[in-house]
C-alpha atoms as a PDB file:
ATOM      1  CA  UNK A   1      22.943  42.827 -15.663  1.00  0.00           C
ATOM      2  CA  UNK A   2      21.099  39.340 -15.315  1.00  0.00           C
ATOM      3  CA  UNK A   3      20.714  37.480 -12.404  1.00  0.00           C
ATOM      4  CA  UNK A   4      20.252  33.262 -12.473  1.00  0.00           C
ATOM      5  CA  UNK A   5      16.601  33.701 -12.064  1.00  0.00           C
ATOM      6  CA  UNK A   6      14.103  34.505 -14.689  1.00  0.00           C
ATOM      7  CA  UNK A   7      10.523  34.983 -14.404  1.00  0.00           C
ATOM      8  CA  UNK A   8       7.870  34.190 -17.113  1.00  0.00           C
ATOM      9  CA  UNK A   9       4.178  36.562 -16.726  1.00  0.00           C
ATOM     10  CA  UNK A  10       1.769  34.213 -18.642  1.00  0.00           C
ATOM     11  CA  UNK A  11      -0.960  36.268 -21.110  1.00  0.00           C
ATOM     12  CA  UNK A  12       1.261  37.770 -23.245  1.00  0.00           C
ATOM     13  CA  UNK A  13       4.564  35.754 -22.744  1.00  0.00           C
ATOM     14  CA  UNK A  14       7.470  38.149 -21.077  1.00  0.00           C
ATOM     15  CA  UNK A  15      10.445  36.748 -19.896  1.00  0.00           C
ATOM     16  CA  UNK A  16      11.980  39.370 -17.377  1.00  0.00           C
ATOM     17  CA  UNK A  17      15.523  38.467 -15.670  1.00  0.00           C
ATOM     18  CA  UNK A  18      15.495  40.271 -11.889  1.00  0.00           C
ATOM     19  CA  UNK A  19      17.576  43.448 -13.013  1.00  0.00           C
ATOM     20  CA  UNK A  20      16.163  46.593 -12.969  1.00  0.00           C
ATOM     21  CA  UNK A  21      14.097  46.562 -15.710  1.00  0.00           C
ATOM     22  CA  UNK A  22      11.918  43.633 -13.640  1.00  0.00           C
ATOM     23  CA  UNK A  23      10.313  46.551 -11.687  1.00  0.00           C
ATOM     24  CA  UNK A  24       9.069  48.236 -14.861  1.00  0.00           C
ATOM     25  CA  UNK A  25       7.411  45.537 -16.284  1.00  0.00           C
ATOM     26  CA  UNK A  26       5.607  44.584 -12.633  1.00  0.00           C
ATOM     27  CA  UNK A  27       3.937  47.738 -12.731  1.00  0.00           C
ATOM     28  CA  UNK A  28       2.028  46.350 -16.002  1.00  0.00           C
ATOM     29  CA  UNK A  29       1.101  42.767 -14.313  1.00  0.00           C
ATOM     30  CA  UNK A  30      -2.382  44.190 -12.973  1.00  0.00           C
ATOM     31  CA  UNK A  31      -4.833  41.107 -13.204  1.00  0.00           C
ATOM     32  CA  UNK A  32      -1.861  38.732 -14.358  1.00  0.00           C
ATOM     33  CA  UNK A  33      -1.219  35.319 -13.353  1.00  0.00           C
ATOM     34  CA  UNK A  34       2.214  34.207 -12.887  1.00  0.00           C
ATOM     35  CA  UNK A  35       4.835  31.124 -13.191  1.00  0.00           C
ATOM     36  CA  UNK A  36       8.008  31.799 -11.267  1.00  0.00           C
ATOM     37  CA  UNK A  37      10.824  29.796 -12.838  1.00  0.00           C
ATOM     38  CA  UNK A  38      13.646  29.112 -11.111  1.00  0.00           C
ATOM     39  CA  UNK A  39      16.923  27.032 -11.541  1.00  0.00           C
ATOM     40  CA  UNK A  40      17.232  26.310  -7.749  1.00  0.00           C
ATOM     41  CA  UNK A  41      15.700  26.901  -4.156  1.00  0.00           C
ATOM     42  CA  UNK A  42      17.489  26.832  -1.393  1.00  0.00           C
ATOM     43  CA  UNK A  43      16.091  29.065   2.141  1.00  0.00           C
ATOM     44  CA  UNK A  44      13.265  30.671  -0.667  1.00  0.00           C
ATOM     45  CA  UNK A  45      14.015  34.430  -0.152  1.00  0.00           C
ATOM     46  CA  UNK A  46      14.057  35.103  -3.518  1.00  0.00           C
ATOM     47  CA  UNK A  47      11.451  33.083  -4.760  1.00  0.00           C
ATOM     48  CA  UNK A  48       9.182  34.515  -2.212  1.00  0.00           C
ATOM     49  CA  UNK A  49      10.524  38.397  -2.939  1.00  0.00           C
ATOM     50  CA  UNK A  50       9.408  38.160  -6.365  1.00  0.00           C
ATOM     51  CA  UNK A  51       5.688  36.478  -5.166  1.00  0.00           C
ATOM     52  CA  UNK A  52       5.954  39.628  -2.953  1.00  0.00           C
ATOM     53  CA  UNK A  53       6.411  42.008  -5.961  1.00  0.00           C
ATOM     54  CA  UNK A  54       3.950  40.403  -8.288  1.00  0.00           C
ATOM     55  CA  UNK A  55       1.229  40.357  -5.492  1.00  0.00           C
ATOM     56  CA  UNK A  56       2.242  44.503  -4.821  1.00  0.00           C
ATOM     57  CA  UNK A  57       1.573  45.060  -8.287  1.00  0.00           C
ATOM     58  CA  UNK A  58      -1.841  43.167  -8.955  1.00  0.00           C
ATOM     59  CA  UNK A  59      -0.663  40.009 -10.114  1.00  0.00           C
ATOM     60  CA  UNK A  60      -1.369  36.473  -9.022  1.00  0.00           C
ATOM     61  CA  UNK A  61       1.936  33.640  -8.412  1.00  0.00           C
ATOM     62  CA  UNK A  62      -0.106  30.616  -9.794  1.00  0.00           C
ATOM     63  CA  UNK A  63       3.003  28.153  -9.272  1.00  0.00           C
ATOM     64  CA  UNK A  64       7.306  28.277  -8.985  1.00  0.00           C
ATOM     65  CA  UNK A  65       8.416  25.821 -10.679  1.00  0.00           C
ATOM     66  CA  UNK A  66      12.308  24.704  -9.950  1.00  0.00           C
ATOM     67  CA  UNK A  67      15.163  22.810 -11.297  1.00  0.00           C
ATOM     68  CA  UNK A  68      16.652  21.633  -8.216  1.00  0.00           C
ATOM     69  CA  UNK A  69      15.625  21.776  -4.520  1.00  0.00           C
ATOM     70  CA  UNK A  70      17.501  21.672  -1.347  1.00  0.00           C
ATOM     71  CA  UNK A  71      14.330  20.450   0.751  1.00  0.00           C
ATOM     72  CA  UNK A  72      16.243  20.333   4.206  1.00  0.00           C
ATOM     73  CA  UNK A  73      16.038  23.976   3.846  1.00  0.00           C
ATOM     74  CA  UNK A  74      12.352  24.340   4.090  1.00  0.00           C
ATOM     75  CA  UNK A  75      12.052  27.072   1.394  1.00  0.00           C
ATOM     76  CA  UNK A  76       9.264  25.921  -0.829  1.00  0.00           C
ATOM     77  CA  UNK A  77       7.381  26.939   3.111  1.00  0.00           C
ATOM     78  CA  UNK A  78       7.387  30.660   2.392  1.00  0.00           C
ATOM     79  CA  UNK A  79       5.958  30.362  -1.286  1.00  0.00           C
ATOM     80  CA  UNK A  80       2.617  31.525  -1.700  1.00  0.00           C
ATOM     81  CA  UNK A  81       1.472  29.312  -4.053  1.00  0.00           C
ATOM     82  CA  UNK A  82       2.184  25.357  -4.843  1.00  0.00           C
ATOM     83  CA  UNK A  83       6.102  24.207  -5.687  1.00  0.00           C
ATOM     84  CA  UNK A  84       7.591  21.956  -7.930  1.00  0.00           C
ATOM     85  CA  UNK A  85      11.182  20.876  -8.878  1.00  0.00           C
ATOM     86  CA  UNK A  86      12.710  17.846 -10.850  1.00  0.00           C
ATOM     87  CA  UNK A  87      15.914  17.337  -8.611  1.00  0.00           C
ATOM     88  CA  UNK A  88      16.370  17.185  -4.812  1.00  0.00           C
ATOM     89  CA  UNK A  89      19.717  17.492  -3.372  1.00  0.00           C
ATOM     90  CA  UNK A  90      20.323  15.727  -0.093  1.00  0.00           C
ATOM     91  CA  UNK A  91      22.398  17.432   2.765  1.00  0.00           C
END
């Protein structure tokens, strides 16, 4: 099972989808920094669930980084750590 999102832990290069092995390989991100990559963000939950689970498990969110952002939403507000996307979509 694969979700839209993928998330790439920078050291040794992993790309983990959120499905249920995502948990597993958190538990080994002790002292990690991370890049959350992201096709879109819209209210943020998600993006800030997974800073959530990397910070639980020892790991550092050093940026999210997004396709396309729906600003009016405010979500890039509950990150953790600095934003960035290439397309905003108006209202």
């Amino acid at each position: 099972m694969f979700s839209r999102c993928r998330r790439v832990l920078l050291r040794k290069v992993r790309v983990l989808s959120l499905s249920s092995e995502f948990p597993k390989y958190l538990s080994k991100t002790q002292n990690m920094a991370v890049t959350d990559f992201s096709d879109l963000i819209a209210t943020g939950g998600s993006a800030a669930a997974a800073g959530e689970l990397i910070a639980k498990s020892g790991g550092k969110t050093l940026e999210y980084l997004f396709i396309i952002s729906l600003p009016f939403l405010n979500g890039d507000k509950k990150l953790d750590a600095p934003s960035y996307w290439l397309i905003e979509a108006e209202d």
